[in-house]
C-alpha atoms as a PDB file:
ATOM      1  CA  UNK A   1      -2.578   1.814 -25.427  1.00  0.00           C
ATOM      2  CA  UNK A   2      -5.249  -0.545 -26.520  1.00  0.00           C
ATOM      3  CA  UNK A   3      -5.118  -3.547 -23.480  1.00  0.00           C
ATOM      4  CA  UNK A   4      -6.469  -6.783 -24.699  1.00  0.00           C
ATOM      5  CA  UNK A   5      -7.310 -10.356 -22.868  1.00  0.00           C
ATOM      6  CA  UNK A   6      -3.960 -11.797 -22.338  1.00  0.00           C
ATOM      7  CA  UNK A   7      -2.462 -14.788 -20.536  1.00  0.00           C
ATOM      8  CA  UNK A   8       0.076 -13.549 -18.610  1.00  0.00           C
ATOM      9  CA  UNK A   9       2.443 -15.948 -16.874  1.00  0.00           C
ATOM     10  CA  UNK A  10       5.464 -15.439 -14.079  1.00  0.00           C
ATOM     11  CA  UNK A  11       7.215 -18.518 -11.851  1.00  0.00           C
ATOM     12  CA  UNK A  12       4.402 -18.718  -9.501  1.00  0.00           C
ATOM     13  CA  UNK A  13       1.082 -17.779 -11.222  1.00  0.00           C
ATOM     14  CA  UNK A  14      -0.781 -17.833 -14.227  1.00  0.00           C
ATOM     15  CA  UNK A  15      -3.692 -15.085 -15.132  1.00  0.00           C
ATOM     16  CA  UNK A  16      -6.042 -15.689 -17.597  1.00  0.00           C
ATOM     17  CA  UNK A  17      -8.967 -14.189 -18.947  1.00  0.00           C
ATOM     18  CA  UNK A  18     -11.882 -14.873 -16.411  1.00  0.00           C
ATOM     19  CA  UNK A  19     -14.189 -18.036 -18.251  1.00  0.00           C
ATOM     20  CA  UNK A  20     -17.055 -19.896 -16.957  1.00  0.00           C
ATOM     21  CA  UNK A  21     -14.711 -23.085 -17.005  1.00  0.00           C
ATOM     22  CA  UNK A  22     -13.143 -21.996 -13.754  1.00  0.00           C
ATOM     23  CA  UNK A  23     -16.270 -21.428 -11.769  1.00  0.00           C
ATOM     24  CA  UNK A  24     -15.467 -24.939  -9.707  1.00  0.00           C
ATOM     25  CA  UNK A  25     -12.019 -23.720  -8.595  1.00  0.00           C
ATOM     26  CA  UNK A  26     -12.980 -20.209  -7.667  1.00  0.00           C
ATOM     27  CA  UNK A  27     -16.171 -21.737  -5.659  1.00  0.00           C
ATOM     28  CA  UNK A  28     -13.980 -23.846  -3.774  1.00  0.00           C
ATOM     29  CA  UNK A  29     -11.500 -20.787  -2.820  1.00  0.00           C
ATOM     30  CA  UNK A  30     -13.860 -18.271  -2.513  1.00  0.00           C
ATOM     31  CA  UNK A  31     -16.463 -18.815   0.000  1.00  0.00           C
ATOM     32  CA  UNK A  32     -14.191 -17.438   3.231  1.00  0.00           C
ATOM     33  CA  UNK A  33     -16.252 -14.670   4.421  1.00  0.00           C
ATOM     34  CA  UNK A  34     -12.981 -12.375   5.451  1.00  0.00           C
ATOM     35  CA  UNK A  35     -11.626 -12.307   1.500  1.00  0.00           C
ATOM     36  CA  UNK A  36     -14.517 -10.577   0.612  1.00  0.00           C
ATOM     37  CA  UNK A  37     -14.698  -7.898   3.650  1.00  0.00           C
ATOM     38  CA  UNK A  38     -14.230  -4.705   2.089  1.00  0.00           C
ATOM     39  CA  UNK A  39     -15.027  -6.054  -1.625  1.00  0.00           C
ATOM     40  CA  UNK A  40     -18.578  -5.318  -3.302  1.00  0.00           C
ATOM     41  CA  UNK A  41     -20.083  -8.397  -3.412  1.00  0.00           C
ATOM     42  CA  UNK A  42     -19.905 -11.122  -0.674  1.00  0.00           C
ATOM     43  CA  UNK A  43     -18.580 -14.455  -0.265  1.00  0.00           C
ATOM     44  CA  UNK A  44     -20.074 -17.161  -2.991  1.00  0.00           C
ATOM     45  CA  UNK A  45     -22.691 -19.091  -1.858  1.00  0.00           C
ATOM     46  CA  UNK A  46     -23.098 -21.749  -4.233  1.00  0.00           C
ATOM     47  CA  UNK A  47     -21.385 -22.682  -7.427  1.00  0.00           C
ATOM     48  CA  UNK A  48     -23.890 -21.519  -9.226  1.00  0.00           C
ATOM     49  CA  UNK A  49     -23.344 -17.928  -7.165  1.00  0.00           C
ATOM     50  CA  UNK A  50     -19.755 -18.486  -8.623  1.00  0.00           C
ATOM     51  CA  UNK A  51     -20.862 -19.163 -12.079  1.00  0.00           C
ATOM     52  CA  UNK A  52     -23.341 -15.735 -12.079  1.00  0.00           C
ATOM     53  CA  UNK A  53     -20.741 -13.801 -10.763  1.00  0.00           C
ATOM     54  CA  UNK A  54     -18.130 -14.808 -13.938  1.00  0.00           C
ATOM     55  CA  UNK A  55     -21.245 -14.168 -16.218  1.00  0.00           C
ATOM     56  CA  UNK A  56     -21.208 -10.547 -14.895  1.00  0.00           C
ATOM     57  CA  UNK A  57     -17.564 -10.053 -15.165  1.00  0.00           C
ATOM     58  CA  UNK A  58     -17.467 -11.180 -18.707  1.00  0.00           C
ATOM     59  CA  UNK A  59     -20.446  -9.370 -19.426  1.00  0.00           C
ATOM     60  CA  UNK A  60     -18.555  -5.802 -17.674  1.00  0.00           C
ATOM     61  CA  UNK A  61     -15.745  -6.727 -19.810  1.00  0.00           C
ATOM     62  CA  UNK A  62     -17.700  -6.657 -22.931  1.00  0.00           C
ATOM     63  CA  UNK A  63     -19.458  -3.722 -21.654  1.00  0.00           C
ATOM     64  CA  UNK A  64     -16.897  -1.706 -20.016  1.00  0.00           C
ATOM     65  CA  UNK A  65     -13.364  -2.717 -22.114  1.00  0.00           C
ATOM     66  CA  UNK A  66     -12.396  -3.728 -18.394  1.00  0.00           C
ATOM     67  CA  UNK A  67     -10.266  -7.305 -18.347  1.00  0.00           C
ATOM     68  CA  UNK A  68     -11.050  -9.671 -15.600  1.00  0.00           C
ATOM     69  CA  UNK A  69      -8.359 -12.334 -15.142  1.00  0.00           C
ATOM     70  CA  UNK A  70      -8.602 -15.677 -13.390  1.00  0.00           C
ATOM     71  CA  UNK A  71      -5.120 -16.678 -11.184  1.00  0.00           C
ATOM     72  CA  UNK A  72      -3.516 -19.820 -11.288  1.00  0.00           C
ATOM     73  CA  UNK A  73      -1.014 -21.235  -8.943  1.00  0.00           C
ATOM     74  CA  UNK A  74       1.056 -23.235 -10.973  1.00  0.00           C
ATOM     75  CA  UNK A  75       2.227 -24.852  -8.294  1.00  0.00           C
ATOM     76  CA  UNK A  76      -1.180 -26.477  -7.534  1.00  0.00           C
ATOM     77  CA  UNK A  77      -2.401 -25.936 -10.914  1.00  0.00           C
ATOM     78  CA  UNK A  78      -5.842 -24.750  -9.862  1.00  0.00           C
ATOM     79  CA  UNK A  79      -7.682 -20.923  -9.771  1.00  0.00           C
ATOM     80  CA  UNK A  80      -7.221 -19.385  -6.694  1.00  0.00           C
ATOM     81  CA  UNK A  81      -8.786 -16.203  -7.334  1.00  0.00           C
ATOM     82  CA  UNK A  82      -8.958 -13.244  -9.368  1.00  0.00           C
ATOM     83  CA  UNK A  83      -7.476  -9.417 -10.890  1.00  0.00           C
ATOM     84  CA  UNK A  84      -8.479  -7.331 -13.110  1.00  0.00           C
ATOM     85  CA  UNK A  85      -7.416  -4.222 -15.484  1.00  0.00           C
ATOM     86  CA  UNK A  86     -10.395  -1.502 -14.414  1.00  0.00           C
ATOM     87  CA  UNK A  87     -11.393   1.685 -15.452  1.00  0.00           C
ATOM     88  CA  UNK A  88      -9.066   1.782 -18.348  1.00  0.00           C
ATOM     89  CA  UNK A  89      -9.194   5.218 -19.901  1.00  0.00           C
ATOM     90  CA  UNK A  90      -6.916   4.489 -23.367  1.00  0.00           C
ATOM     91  CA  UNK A  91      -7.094   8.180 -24.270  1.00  0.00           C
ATOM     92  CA  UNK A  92      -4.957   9.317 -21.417  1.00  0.00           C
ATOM     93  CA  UNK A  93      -3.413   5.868 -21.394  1.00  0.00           C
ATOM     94  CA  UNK A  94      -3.901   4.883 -17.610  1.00  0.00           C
ATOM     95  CA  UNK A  95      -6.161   2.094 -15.975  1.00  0.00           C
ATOM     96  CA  UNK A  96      -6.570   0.726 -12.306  1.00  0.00           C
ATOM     97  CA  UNK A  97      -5.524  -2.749 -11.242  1.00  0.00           C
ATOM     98  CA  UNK A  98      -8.401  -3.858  -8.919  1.00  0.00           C
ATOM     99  CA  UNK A  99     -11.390  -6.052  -7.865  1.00  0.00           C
ATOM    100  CA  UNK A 100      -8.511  -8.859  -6.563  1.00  0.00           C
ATOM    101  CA  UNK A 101      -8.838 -11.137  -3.967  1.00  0.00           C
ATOM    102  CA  UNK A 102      -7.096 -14.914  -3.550  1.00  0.00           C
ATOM    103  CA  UNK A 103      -7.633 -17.999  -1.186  1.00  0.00           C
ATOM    104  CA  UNK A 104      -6.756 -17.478   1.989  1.00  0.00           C
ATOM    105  CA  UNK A 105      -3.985 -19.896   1.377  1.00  0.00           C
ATOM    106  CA  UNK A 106      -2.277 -18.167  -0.930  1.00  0.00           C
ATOM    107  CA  UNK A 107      -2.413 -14.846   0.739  1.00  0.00           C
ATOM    108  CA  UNK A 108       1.318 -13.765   2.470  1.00  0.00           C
ATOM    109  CA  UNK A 109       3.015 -15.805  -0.423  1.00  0.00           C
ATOM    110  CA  UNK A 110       3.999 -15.012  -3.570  1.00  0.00           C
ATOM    111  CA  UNK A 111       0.596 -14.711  -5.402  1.00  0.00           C
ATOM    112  CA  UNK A 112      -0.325 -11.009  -5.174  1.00  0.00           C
ATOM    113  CA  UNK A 113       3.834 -10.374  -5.702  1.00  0.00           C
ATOM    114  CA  UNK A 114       3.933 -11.727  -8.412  1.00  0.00           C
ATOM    115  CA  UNK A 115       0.013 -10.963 -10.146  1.00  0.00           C
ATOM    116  CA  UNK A 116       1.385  -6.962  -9.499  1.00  0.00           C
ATOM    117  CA  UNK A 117       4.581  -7.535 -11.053  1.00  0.00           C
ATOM    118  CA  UNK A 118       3.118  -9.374 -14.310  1.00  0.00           C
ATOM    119  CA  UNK A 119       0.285  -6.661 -14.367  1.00  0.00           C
ATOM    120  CA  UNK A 120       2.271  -3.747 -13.866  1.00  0.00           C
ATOM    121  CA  UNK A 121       5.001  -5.120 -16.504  1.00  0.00           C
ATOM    122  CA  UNK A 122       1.721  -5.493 -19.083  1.00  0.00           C
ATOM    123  CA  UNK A 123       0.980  -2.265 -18.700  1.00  0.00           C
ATOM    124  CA  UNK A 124       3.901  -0.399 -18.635  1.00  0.00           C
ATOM    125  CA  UNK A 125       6.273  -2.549 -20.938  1.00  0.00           C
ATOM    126  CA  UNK A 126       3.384  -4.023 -23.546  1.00  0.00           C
ATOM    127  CA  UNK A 127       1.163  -1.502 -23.485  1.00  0.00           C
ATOM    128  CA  UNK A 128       2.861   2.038 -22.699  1.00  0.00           C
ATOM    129  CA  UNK A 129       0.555   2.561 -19.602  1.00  0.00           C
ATOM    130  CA  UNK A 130       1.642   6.224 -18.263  1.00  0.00           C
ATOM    131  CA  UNK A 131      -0.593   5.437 -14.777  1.00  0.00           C
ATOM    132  CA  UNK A 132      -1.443   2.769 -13.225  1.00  0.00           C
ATOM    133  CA  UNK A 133      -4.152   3.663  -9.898  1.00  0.00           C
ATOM    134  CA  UNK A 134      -4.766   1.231  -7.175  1.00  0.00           C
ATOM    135  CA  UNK A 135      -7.428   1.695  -4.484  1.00  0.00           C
ATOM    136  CA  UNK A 136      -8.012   0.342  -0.911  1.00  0.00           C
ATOM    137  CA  UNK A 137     -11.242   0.884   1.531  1.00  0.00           C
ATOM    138  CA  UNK A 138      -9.713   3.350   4.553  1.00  0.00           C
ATOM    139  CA  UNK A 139      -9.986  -0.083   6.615  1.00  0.00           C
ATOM    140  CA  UNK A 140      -8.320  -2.244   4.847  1.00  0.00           C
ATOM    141  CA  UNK A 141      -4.832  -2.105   6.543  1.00  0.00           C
ATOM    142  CA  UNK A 142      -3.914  -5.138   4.727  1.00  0.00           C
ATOM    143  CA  UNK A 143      -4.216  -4.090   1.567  1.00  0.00           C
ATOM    144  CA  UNK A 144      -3.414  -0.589   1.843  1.00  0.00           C
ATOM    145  CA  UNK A 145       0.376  -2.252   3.382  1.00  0.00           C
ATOM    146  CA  UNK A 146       0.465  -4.299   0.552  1.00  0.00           C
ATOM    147  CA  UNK A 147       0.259  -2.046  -2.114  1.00  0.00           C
ATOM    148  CA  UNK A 148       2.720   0.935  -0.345  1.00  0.00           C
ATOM    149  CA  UNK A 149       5.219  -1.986  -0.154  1.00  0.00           C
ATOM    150  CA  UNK A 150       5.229  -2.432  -3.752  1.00  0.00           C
ATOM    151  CA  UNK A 151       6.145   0.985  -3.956  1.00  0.00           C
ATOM    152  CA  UNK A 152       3.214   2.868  -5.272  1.00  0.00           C
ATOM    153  CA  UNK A 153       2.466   6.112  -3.958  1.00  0.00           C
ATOM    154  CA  UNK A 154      -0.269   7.246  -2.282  1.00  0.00           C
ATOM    155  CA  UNK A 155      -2.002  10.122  -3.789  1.00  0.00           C
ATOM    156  CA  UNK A 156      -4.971  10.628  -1.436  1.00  0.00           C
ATOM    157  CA  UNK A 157      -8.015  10.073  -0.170  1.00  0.00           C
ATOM    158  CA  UNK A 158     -11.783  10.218  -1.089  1.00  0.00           C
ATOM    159  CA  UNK A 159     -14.128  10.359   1.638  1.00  0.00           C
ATOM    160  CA  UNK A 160     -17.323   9.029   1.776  1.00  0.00           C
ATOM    161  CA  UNK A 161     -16.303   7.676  -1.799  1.00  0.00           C
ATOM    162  CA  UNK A 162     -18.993   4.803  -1.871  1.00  0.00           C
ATOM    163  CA  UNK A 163     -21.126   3.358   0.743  1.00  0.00           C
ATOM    164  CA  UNK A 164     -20.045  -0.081   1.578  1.00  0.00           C
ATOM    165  CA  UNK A 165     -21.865  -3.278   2.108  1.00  0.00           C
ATOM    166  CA  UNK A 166     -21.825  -3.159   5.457  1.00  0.00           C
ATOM    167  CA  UNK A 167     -23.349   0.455   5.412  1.00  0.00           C
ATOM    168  CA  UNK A 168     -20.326   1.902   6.435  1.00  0.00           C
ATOM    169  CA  UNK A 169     -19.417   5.589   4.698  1.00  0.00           C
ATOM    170  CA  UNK A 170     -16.008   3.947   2.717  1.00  0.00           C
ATOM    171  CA  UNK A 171     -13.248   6.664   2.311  1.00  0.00           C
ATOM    172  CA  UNK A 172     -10.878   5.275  -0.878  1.00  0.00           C
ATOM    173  CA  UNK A 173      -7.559   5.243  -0.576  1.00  0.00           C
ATOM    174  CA  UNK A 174      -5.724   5.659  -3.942  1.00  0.00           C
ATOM    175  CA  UNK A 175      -2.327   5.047  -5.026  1.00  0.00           C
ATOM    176  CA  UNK A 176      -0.170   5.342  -8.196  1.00  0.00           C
ATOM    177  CA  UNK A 177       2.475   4.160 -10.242  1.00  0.00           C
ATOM    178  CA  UNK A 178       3.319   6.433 -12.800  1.00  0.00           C
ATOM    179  CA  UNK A 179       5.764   5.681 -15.963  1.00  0.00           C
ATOM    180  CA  UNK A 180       8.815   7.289 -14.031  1.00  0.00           C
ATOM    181  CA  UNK A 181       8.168   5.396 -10.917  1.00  0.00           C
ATOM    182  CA  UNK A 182       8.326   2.003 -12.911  1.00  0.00           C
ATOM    183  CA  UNK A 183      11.978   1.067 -13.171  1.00  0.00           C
ATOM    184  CA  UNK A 184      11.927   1.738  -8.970  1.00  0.00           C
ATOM    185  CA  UNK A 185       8.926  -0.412  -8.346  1.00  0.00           C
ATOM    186  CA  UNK A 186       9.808  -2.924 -11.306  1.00  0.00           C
ATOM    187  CA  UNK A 187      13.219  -3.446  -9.139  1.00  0.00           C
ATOM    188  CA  UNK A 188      11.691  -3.808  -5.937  1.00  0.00           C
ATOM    189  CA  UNK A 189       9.254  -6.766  -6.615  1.00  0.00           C
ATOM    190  CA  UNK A 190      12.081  -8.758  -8.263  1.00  0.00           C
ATOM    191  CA  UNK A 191      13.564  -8.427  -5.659  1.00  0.00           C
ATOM    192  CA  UNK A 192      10.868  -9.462  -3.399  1.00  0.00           C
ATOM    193  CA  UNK A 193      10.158 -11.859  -5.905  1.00  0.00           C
ATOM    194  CA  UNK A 194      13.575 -12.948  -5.614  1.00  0.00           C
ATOM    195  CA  UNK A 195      12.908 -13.478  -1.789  1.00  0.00           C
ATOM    196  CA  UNK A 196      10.637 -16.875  -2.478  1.00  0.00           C
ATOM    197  CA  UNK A 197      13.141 -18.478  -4.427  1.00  0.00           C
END
């Protein structure tokens, strides 16, 4: 279990290792205020924000073994945000699918559908991933209903896990897919996949 950058590709979306040549599109999609609500850093501010904030992905990736993918919508053929293989722990071959967010646009579509179903197929199928984790801030009801409906399980929570940019104590929520749970969930979003045919 040894992941590697990758271009990944489904019906809807492309992902692609995260490179400064996509700084324009992700400025453009990324300066809504509410996409980057319960995320670490806020909103861009400037393409030149954008293009510092790809430097310190890339740089993490180097760093850290993490991979930080851009997402394309084929459709429009532009970057509409970004996901990313985190805290990937090859020893005990698991790693955490985080640090996403998309245009507002593209939200409620078939975007994040589809991004989880080409990660999660990566990881299990490629690269015999035996967890995959997922995490959601305590108030972010949208995310934390997205990933249950996906099927992963939820496993817990960890209070007062970080403190959050808004200096609010963050309690994580985390979730799972495991191995045995893949063939369930890898059913499910074809099918929902399925749906936006």
């Amino acid at each position: 279990m040894n992941p590697r950058p990758v271009t990944l590709q489904g019906q809807h979306v492309r992902l692609e290792p995260i490179a400064p040549q996509h700084a324009e599109d992700l400025f453009r999609v990324g300066t809504d205020k509410l996409i980057w609500r319960y995320l670490s850093r806020p909103a861009f501010s400037s393409l030149e924000d954008t293009q510092e904030w790809i430097r310190e992905c890339i740089a993490r990736n180097e760093r850290e073994g993490r991979i930080q993918f851009t997402v394309f919508h084929l459709g429009d053929d532009v970057a509409i945000g970004s996901t990313g293989y985190h805290d990937i722990d090859r020893t005990n071959r698991s790693l955490e699918i985080g640090m996403t967010w998309y245009g507002t646009n593209y939200q409620r579509t078939a975007v994040n559908t589809e991004c989880k179903f080409l990660l999660l197929s990566h990881a299990f199928d490629d690269l015999g991933v035996l967890r995959v984790c997922l995490k959601a801030d305590h108030r972010n009801v949208r995310s934390r209903r997205a990933i249950e409906r996906i099927g992963a399980i939820r496993e817990g929570m960890l209070r007062n896990h970080r403190i959050a940019r808004d200096g609010v104590n963050r309690h994580s929520v985390y979730y799972s897919v495991i191995d045995s749970d893949w063939p369930i969930v890898r059913d499910r979003l074809q099918a929902m996949l399925a749906g936006y045919q």
